[in-house]
Protein backbone atom coordinates (compact mmCIF):
# COMPACT_ATOMS: atom_id res chain seq x y z
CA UNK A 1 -104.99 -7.39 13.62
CA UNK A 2 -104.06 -3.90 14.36
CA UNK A 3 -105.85 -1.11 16.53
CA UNK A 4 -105.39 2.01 16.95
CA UNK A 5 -105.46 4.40 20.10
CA UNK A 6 -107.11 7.80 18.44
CA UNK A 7 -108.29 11.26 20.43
CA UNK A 8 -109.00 13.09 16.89
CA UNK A 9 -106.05 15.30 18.41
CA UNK A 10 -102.87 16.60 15.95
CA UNK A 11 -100.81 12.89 16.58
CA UNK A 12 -103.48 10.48 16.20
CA UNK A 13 -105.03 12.18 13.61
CA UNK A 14 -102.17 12.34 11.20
CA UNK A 15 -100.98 8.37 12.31
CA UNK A 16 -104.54 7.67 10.98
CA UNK A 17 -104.01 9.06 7.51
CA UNK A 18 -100.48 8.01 8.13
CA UNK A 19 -101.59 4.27 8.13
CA UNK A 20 -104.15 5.05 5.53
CA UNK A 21 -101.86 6.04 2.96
CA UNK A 22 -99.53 2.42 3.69
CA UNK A 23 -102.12 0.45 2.97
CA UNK A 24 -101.84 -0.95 6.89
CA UNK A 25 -105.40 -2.39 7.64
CA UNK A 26 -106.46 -0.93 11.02
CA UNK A 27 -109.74 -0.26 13.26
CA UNK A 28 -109.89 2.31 15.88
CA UNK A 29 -110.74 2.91 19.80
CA UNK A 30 -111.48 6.02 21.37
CA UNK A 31 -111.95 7.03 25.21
CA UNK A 32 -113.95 9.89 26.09
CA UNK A 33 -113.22 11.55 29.63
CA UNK A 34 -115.77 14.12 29.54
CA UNK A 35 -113.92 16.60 30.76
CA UNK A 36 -114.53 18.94 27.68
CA UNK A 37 -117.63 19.85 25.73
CA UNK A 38 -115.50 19.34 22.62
CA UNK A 39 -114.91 15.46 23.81
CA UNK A 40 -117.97 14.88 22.28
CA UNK A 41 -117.57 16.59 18.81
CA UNK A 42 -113.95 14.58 18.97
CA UNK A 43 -115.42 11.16 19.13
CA UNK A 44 -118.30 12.51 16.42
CA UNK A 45 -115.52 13.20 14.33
CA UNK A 46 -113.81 9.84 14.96
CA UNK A 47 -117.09 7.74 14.29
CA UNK A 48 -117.15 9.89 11.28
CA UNK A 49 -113.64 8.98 10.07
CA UNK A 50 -114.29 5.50 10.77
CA UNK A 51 -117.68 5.05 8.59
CA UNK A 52 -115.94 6.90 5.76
CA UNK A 53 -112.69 4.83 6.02
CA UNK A 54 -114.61 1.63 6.78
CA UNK A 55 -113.34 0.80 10.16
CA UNK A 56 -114.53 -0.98 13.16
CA UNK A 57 -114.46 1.62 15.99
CA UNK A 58 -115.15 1.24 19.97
CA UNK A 59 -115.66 4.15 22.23
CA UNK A 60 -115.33 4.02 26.13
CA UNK A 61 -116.43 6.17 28.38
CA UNK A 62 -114.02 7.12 31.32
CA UNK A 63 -115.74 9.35 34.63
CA UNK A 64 -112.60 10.35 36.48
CA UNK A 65 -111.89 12.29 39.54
CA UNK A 66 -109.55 15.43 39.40
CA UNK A 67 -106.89 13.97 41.48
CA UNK A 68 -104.55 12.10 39.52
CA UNK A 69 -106.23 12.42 36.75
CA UNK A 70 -103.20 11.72 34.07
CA UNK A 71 -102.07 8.47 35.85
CA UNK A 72 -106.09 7.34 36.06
CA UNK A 73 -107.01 8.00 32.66
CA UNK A 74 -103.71 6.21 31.30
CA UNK A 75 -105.10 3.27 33.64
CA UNK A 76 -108.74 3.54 32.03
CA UNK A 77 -107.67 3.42 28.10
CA UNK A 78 -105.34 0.56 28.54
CA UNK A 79 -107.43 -1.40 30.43
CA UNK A 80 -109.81 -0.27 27.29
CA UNK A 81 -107.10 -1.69 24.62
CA UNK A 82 -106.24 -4.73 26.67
CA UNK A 83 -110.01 -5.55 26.78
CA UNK A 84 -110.60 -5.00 23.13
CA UNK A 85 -107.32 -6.75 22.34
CA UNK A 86 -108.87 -10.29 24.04
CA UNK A 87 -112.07 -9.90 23.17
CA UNK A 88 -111.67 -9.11 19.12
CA UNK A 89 -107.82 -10.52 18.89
CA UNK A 90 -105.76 -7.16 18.13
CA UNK A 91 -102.36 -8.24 18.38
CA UNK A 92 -100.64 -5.08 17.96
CA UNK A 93 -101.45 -1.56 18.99
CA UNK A 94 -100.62 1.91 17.08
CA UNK A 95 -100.04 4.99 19.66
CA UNK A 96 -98.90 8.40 18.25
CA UNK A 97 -96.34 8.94 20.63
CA UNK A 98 -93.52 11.41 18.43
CA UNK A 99 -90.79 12.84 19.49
CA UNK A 100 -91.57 15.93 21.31
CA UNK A 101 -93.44 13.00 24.02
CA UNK A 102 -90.35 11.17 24.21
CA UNK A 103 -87.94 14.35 25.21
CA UNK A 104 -91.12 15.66 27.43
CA UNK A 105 -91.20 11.84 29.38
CA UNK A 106 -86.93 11.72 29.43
CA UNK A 107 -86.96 15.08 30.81
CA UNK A 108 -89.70 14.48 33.94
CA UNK A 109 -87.66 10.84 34.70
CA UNK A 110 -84.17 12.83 34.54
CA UNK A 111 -85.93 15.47 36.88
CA UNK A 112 -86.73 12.64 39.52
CA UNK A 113 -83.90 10.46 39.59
CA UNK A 114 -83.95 7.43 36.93
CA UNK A 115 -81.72 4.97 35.09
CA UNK A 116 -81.43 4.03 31.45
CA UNK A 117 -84.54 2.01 31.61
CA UNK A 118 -86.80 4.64 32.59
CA UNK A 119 -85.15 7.21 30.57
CA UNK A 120 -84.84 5.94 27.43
CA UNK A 121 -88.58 4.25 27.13
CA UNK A 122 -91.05 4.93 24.34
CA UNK A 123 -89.13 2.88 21.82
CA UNK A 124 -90.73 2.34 18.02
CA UNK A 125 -92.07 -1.44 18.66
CA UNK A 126 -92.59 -2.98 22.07
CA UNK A 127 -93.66 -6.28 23.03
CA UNK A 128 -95.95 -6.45 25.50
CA UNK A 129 -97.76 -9.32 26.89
CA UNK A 130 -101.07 -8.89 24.93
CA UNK A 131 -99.71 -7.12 22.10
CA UNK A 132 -97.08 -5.68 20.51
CA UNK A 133 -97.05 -1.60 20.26
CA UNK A 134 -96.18 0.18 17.32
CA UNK A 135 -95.40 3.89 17.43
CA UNK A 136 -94.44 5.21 13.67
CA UNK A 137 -94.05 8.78 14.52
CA UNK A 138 -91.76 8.85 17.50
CA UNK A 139 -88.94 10.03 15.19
CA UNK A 140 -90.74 13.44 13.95
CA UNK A 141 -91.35 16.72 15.87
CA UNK A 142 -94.73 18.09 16.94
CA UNK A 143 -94.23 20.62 14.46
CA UNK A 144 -92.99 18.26 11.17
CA UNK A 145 -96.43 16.30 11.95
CA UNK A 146 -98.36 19.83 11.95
CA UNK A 147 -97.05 20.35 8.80
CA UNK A 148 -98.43 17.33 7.16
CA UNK A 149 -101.94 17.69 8.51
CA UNK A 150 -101.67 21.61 7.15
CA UNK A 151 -100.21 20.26 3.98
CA UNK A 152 -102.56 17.90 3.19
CA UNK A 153 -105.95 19.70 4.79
CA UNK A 154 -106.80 17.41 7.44
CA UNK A 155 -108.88 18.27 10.53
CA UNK A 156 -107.37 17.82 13.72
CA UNK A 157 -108.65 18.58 17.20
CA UNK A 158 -106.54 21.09 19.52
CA UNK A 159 -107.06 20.07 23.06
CA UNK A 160 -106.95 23.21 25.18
CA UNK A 161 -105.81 21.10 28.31
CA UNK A 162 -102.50 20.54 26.95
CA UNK A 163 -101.66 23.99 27.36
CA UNK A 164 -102.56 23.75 31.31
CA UNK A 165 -98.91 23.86 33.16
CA UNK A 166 -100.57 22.48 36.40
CA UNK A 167 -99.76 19.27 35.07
CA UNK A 168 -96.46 18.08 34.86
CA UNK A 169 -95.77 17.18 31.36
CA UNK A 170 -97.14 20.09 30.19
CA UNK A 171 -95.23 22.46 32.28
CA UNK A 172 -92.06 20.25 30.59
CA UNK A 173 -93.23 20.53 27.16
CA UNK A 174 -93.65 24.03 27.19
CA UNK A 175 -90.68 25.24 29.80
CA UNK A 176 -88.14 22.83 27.94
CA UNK A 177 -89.05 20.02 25.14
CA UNK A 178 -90.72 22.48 22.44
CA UNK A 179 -88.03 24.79 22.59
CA UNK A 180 -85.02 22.59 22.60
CA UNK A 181 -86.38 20.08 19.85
CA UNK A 182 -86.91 23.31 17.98
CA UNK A 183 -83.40 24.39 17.39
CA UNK A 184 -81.58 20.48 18.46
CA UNK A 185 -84.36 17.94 16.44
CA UNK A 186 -81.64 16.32 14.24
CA UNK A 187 -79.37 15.76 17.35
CA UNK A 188 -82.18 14.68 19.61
CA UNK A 189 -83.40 12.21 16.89
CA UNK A 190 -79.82 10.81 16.29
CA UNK A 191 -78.97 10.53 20.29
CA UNK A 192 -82.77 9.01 20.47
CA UNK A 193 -81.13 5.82 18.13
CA UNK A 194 -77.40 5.66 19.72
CA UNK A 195 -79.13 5.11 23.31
CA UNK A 196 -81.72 2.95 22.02
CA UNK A 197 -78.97 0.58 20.92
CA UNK A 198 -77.36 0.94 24.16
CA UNK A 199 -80.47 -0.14 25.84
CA UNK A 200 -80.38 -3.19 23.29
CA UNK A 201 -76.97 -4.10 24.82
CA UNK A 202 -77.46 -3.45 28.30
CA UNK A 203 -80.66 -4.79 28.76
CA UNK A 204 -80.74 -7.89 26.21
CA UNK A 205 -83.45 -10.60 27.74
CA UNK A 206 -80.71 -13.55 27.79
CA UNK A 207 -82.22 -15.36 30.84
CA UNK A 208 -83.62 -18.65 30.49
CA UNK A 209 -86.60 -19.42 31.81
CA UNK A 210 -88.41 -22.78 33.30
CA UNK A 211 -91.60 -22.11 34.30
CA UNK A 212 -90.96 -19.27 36.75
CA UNK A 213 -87.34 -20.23 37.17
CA UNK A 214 -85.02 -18.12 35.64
CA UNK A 215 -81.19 -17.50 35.31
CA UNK A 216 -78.25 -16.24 33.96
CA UNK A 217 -74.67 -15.79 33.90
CA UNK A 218 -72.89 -13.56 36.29
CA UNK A 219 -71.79 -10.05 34.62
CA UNK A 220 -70.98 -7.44 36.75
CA UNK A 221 -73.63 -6.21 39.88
CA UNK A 222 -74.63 -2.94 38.81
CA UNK A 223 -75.57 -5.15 35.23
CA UNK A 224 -77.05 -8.45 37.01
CA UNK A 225 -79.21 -6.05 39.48
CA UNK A 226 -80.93 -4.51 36.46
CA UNK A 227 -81.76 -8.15 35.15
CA UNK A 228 -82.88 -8.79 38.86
CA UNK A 229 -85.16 -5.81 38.62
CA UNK A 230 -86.42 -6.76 34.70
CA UNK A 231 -87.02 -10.35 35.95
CA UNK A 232 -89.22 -9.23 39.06
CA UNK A 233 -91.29 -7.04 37.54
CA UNK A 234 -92.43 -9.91 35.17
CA UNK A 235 -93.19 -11.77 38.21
CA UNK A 236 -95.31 -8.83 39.33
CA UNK A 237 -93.07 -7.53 41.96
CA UNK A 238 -91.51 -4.09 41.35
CA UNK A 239 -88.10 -3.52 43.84
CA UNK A 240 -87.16 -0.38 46.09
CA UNK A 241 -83.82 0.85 45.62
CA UNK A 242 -82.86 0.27 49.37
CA UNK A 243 -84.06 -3.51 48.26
CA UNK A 244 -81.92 -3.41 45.18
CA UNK A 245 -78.92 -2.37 47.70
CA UNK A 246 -79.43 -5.06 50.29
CA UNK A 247 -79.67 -7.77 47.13
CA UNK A 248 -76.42 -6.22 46.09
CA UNK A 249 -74.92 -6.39 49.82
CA UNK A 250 -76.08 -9.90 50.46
CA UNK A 251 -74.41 -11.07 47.14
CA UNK A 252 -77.40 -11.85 45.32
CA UNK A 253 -79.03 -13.98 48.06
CA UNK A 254 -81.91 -13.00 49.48
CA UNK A 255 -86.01 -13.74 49.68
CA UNK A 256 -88.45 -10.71 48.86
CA UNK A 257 -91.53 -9.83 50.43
CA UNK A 258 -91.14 -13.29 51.64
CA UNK A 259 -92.61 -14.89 48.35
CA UNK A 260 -89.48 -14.72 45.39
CA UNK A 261 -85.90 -16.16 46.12
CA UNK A 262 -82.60 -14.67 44.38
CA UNK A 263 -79.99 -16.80 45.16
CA UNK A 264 -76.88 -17.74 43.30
CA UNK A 265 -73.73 -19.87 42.57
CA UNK A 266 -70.33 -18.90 41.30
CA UNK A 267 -71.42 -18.72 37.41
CA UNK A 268 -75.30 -18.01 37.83
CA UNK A 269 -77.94 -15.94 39.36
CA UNK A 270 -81.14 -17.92 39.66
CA UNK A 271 -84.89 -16.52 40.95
CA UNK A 272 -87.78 -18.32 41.72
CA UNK A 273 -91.31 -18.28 43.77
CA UNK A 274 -90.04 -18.88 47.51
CA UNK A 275 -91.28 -22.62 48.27
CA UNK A 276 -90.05 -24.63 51.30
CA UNK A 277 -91.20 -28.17 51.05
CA UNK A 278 -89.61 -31.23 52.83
CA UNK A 279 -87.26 -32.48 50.44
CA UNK A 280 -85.32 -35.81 50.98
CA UNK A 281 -81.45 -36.39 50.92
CA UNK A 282 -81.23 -37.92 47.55
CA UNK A 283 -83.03 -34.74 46.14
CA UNK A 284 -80.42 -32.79 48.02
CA UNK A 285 -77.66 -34.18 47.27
CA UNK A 286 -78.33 -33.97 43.71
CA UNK A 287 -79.02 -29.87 44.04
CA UNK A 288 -75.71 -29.54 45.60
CA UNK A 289 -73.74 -31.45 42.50
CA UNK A 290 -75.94 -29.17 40.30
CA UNK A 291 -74.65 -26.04 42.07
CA UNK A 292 -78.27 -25.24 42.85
CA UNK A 293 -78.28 -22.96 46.00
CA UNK A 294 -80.62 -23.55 48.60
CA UNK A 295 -83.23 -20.76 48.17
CA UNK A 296 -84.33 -21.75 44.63
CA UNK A 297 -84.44 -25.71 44.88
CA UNK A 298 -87.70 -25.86 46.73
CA UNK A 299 -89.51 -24.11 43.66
CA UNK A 300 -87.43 -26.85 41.62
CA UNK A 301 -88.68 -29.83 44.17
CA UNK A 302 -92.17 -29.20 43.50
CA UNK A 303 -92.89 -27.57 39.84
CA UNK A 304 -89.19 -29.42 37.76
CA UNK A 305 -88.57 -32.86 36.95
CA UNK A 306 -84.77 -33.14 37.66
């Protein structure tokens, strides 16, 4: 079942008659922030779309401070899809992310200091726990999807906010992004797909997991901390780069927080919940034929039959 995240604004408008027009069965969810008398005629407009179109829509309603408003109202609407998604079973989400979002989002990570990862995000599918997001338009410009909705007549919604440069992303868009997708698009949209399959490469999920056990074979550090990092934020924890370093310095060996081991052998790099039971000799002496180092064979003592 597919859902899709709509504002009535130029992106998710046109991905709506987008999906329309490939026959992909959809139903839509709105958030309204009330920040903007025309927030109401937006959602009007969306219930409007929805009865013509016969689809299932939900609306939330999001009250939100001024401070930090961006990172609060991203919080709100995908605590909204994530809700919807258990409740009804969506399985995959459709955002109108397109290009011009990608450049604007590589730009403010370059601007702060970030790796591949964070640079490179937004790709076209992405699984997430709950559900899988699509985005279909992330390979055309702002002004190729302006085009189509002028083309084909369709009413779209202009928020005025986007214009405001007192946030960040729209001080990049219109300072940078616009402009350089403008006269670069087909060379953004190519370098776009090279990284992405560098990402692939670099980043490939081969760990094998046990429960919460999980290892791999020894690459090279700067590679094997980025699998570190991948690994712990699926375990909830999200590392400093002074705690990267000191994993790197203590050869991959080392307890977090005091709750997740990283430990390793000559071949493999293993992490696990931090557990300390009172394990007997035989149990030890088979850990040490296994090669399994000592900070990951409590979590195998009490949760693996071995």
């Amino acid at each position: 079942m597919n859902l899709l995240a709509f504002s009535a604004g130029v992106d998710s408008t046109a991905l709506f008659f987008k999906l329309l027009e490939q026959n992909i069965t959809f139903d839509i969810a709105i958030v309204n922030y009330h920040t903007r008398i025309q927030s109401d005629e937006e959602v009007e407009y969306a219930k409007n779309l929805a009865k013509k179109y016969n689809k299932k829509i939900y609306i939330k309603d999001c009250y939100l401070e001024n401070s930090n408003f961006e990172a609060n109202a991203r919080e709100c609407r995908y605590k909204f899809f994530e809700e919807l998604a258990k409740q009804y079973g969506y399985t995959d989400l459709y955002l109108a992310h397109q290009l011009n979002d990608r450049l604007e989002w590589m730009l403010m990570q370059f601007s702060k200091g970030a790796g591949l990862k964070e640079l490179i995000s937004m790709p076209k599918i992405e699984k997430k726990d709950i559900f899988t997001i699509h985005r279909p338009l992330i390979e055309y410009s702002k002004e190729e999807i302006l085009e189509y909705l002028h083309k084909n007549n369709i009413k779209y919604f202009v928020d005025e906010s986007n214009f405001d440069t007192k946030y960040k992303r729209n001080y990049f868009r219109k300072e940078f992004s616009d402009k350089f997708i403008k006269e670069f698009k087909d060379g953004i949209k190519r370098s776009f797909e090279y990284l992405e399959e560098d990402k692939k490469l670099l980043f490939q999920e081969d760990w094998i997991i046990e429960k919460e056990l999980f290892y791999f074979i020894k690459n090279n550090p700067k590679i094997d901390i980025k699998k570190v990092d991948l690994i712990l934020k699926k375990l909830g924890y999200i590392l400093s780069k002074p705690q990267r370093d000191e994993i790197i310095k203590n050869n991959f060996s080392l307890v977090i927080g005091g709750k997740i081991a990283i430990d390793s052998n000559e071949e493999k790099i293993f992490i696990a919940p931090y557990q300390t039971p009172n394990m007997d000799k035989k149990f030890k002496e088979k850990m040490r034929v296994l090669k399994i180092p000592p900070k990951i064979r409590g979590y195998i003592y009490n949760n693996l039959n071995l």
